[in-house]
C-alpha atoms as a PDB file:
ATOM      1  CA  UNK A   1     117.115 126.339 113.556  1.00  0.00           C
ATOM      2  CA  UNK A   2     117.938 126.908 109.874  1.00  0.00           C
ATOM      3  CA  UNK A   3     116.452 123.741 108.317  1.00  0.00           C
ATOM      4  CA  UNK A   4     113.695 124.974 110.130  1.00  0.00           C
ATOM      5  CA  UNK A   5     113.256 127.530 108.502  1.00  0.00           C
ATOM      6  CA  UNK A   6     114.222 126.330 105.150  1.00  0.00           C
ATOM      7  CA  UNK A   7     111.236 124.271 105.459  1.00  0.00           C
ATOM      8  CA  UNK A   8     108.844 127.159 106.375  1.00  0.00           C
ATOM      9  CA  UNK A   9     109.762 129.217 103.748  1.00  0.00           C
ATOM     10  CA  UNK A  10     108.548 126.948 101.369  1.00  0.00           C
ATOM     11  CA  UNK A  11     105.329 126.531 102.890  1.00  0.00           C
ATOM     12  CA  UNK A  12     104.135 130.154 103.348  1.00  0.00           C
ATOM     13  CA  UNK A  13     105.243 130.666  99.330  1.00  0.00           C
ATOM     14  CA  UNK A  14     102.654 127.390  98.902  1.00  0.00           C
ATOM     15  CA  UNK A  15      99.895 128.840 101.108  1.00  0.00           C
ATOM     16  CA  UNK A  16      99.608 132.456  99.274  1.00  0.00           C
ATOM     17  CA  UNK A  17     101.771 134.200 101.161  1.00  0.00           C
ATOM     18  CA  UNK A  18     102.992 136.330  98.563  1.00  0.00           C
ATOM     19  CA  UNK A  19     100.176 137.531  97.319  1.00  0.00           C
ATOM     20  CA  UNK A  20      98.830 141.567  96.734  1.00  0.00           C
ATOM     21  CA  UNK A  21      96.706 142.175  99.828  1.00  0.00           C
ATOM     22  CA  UNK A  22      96.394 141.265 103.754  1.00  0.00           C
ATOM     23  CA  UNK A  23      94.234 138.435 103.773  1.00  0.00           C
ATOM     24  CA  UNK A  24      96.666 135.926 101.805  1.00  0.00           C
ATOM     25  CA  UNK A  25      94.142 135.794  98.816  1.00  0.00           C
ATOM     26  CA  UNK A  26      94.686 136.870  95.084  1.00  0.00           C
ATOM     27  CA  UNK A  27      93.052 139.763  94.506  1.00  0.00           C
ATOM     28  CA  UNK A  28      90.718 139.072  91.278  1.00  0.00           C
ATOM     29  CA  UNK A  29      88.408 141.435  90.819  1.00  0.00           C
ATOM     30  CA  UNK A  30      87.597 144.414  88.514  1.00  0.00           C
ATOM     31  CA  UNK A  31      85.574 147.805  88.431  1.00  0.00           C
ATOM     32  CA  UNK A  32      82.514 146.884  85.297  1.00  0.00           C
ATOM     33  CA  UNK A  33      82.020 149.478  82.882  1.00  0.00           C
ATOM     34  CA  UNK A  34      80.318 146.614  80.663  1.00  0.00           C
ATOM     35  CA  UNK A  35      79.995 143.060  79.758  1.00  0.00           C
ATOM     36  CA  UNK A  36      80.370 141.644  75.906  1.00  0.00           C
ATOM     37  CA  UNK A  37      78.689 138.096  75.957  1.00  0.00           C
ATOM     38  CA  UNK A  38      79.696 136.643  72.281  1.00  0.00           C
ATOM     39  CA  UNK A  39      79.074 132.957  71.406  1.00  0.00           C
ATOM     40  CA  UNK A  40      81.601 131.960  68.563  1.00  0.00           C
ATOM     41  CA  UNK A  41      80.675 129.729  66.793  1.00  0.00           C
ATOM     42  CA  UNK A  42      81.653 127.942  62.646  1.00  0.00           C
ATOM     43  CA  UNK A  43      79.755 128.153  59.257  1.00  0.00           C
ATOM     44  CA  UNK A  44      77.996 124.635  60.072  1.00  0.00           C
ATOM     45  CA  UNK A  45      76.877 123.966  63.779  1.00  0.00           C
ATOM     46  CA  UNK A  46      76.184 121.158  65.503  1.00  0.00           C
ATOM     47  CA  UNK A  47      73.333 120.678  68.273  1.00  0.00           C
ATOM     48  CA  UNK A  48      75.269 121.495  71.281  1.00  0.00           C
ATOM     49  CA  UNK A  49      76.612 124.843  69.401  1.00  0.00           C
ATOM     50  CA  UNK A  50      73.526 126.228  68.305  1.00  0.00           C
ATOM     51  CA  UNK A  51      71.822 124.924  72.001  1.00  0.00           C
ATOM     52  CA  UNK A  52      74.981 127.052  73.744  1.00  0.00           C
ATOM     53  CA  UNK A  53      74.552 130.214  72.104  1.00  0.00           C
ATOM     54  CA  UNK A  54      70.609 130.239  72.241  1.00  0.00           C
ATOM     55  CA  UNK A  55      70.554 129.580  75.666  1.00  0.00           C
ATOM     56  CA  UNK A  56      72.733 132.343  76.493  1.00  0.00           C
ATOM     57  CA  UNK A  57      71.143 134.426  74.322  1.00  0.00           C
ATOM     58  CA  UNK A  58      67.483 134.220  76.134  1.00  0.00           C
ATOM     59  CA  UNK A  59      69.193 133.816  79.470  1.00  0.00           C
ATOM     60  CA  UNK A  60      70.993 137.317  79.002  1.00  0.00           C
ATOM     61  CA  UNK A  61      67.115 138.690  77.469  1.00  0.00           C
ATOM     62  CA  UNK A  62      65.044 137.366  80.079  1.00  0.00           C
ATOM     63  CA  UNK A  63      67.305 138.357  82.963  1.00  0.00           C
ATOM     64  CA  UNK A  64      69.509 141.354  81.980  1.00  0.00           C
ATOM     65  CA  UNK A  65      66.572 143.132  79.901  1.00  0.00           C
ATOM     66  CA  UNK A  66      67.125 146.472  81.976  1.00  0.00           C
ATOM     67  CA  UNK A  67      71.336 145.751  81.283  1.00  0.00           C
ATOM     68  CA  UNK A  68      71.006 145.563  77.681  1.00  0.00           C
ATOM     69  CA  UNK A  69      69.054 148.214  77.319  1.00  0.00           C
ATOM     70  CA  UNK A  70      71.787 150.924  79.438  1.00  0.00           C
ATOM     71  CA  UNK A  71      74.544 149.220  77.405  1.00  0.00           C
ATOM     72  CA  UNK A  72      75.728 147.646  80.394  1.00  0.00           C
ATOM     73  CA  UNK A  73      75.922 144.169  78.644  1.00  0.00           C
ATOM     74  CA  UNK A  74      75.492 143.381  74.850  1.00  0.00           C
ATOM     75  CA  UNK A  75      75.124 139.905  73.272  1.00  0.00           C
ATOM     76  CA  UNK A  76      76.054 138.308  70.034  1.00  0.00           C
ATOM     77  CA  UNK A  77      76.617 135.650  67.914  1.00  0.00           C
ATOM     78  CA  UNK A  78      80.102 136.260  65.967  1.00  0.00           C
ATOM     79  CA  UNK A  79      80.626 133.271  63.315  1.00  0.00           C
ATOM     80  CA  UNK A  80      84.603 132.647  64.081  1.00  0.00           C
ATOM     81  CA  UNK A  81      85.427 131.404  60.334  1.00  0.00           C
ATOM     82  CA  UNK A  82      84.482 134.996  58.693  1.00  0.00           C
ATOM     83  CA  UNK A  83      87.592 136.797  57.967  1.00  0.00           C
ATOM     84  CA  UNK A  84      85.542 140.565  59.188  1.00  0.00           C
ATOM     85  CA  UNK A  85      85.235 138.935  62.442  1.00  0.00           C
ATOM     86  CA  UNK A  86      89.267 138.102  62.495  1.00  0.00           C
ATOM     87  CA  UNK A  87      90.066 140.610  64.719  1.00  0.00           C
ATOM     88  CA  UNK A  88      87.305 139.373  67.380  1.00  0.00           C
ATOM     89  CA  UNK A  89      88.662 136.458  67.005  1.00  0.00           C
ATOM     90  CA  UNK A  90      91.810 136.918  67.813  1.00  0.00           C
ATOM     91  CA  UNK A  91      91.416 139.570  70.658  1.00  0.00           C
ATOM     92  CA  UNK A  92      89.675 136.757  72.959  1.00  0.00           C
ATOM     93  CA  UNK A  93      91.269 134.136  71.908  1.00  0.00           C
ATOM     94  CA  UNK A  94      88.976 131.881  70.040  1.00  0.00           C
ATOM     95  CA  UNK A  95      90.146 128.293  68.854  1.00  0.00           C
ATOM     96  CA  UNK A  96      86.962 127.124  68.426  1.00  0.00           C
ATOM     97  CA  UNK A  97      83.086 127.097  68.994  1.00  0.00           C
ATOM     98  CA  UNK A  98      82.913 129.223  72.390  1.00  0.00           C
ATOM     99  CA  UNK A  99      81.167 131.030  75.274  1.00  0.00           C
ATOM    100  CA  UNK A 100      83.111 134.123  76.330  1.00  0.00           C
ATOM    101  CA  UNK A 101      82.705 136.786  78.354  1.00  0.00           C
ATOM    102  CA  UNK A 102      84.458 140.169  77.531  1.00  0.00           C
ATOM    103  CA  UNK A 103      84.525 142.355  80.858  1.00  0.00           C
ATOM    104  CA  UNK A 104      85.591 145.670  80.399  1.00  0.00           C
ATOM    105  CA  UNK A 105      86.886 147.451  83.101  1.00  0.00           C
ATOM    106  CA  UNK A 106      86.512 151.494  84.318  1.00  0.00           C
ATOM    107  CA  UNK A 107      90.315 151.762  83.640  1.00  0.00           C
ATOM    108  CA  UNK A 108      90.478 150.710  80.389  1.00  0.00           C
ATOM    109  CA  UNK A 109      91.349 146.809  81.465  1.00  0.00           C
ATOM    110  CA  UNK A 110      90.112 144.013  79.281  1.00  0.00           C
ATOM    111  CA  UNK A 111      89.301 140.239  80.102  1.00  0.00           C
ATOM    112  CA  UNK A 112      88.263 137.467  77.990  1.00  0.00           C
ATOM    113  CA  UNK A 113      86.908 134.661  80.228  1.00  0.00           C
ATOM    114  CA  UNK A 114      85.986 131.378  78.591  1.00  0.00           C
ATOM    115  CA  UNK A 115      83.040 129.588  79.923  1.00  0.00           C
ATOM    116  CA  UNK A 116      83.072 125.724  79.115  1.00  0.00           C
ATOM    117  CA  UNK A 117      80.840 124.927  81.971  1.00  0.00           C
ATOM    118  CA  UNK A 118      77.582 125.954  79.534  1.00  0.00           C
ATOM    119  CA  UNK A 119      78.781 123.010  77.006  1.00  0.00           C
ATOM    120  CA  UNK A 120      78.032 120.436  80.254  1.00  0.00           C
ATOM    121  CA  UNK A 121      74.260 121.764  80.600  1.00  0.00           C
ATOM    122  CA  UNK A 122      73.053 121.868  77.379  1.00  0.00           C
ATOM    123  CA  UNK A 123      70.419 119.018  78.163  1.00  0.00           C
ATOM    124  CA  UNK A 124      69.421 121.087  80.858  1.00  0.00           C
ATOM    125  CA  UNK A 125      67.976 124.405  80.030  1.00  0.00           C
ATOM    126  CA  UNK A 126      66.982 125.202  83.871  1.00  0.00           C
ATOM    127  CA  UNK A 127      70.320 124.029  84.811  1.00  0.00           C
ATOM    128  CA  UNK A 128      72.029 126.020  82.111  1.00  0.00           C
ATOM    129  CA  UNK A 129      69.791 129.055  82.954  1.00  0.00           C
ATOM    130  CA  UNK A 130      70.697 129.321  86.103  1.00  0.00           C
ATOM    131  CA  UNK A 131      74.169 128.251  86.180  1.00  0.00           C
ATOM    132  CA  UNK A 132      74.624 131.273  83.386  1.00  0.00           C
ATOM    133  CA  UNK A 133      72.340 133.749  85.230  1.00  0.00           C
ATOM    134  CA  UNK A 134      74.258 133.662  88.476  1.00  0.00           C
ATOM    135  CA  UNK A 135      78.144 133.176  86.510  1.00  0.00           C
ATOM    136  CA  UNK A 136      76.810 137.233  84.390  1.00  0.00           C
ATOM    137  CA  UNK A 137      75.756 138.367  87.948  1.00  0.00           C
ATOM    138  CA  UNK A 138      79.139 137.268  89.417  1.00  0.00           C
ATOM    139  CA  UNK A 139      80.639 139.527  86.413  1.00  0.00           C
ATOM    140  CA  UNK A 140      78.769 142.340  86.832  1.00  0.00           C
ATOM    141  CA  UNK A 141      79.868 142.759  90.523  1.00  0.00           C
ATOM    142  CA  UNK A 142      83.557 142.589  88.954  1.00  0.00           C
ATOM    143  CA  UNK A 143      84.388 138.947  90.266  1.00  0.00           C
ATOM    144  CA  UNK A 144      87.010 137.293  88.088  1.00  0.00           C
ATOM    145  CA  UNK A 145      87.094 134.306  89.503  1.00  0.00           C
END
């Protein structure tokens, strides 16, 4: 009876079991007070850097028009090797060119999420549109994941 349940207790610890609520699933979501989209990106660009950040940039004005303009999202283009944007830099994170998605939450939280999906659609700006259109509308509703 014991090594049976030597064995189980490894197995619900595997599964989720000790996670923060009742269904056995991590809990990763967030009130929005706003979005900061912020492509980082060096002094000289290559193709795929200046594609990324232009993409995102008329994906967030075409779709989140009515977003930007209440503040609930902004968008911009932070060069990462300036030494004013330092602090930027260093609050999400940033090694390198990047996508990133700053959500803010209603209690003061913070989140930098990295997107390197965008970098794998860049020769396909319907693909990329879309892809990045749903991923801001996932953020908005507060969804981490």
């Amino acid at each position: 009876m014991n090594k049976i349940i030597l064995l189980i207790i490894p197995l619900l610890l595997i599964a989720g079991c000790t996670s923060n609520n009742t269904t056995g699933n991590v809990v990763n979501t967030i009130n929005v007070d706003h979005l900061e989209v912020i492509h980082f990106h060096a002094t000289n660009q290559c193709w795929s850097c200046i594609t990324v950040g232009a993409y995102a940039e008329q994906t967030i004005n075409n779709y989140f028009s009515n977003e930007i303009a209440s503040g609930l999202i902004t968008f911009k283009h932070v060069n990462g090797e300036l030494s004013e944007n330092s602090e930027l830099v260093k609050k999400y994170g940033v090694t390198g060119s990047s996508l990133f998605i700053g959500v803010y939450g209603k209690d003061g939280s913070f989140k930098a999420i990295q997107d390197t999906k965008v970098w794998y659609k860049v020769n396909n700006q319907t693909d990329y549109t879309n892809y990045f259109k749903d991923l801001i509308n996932k953020r908005l509703t507060g969804d981490l994941s």
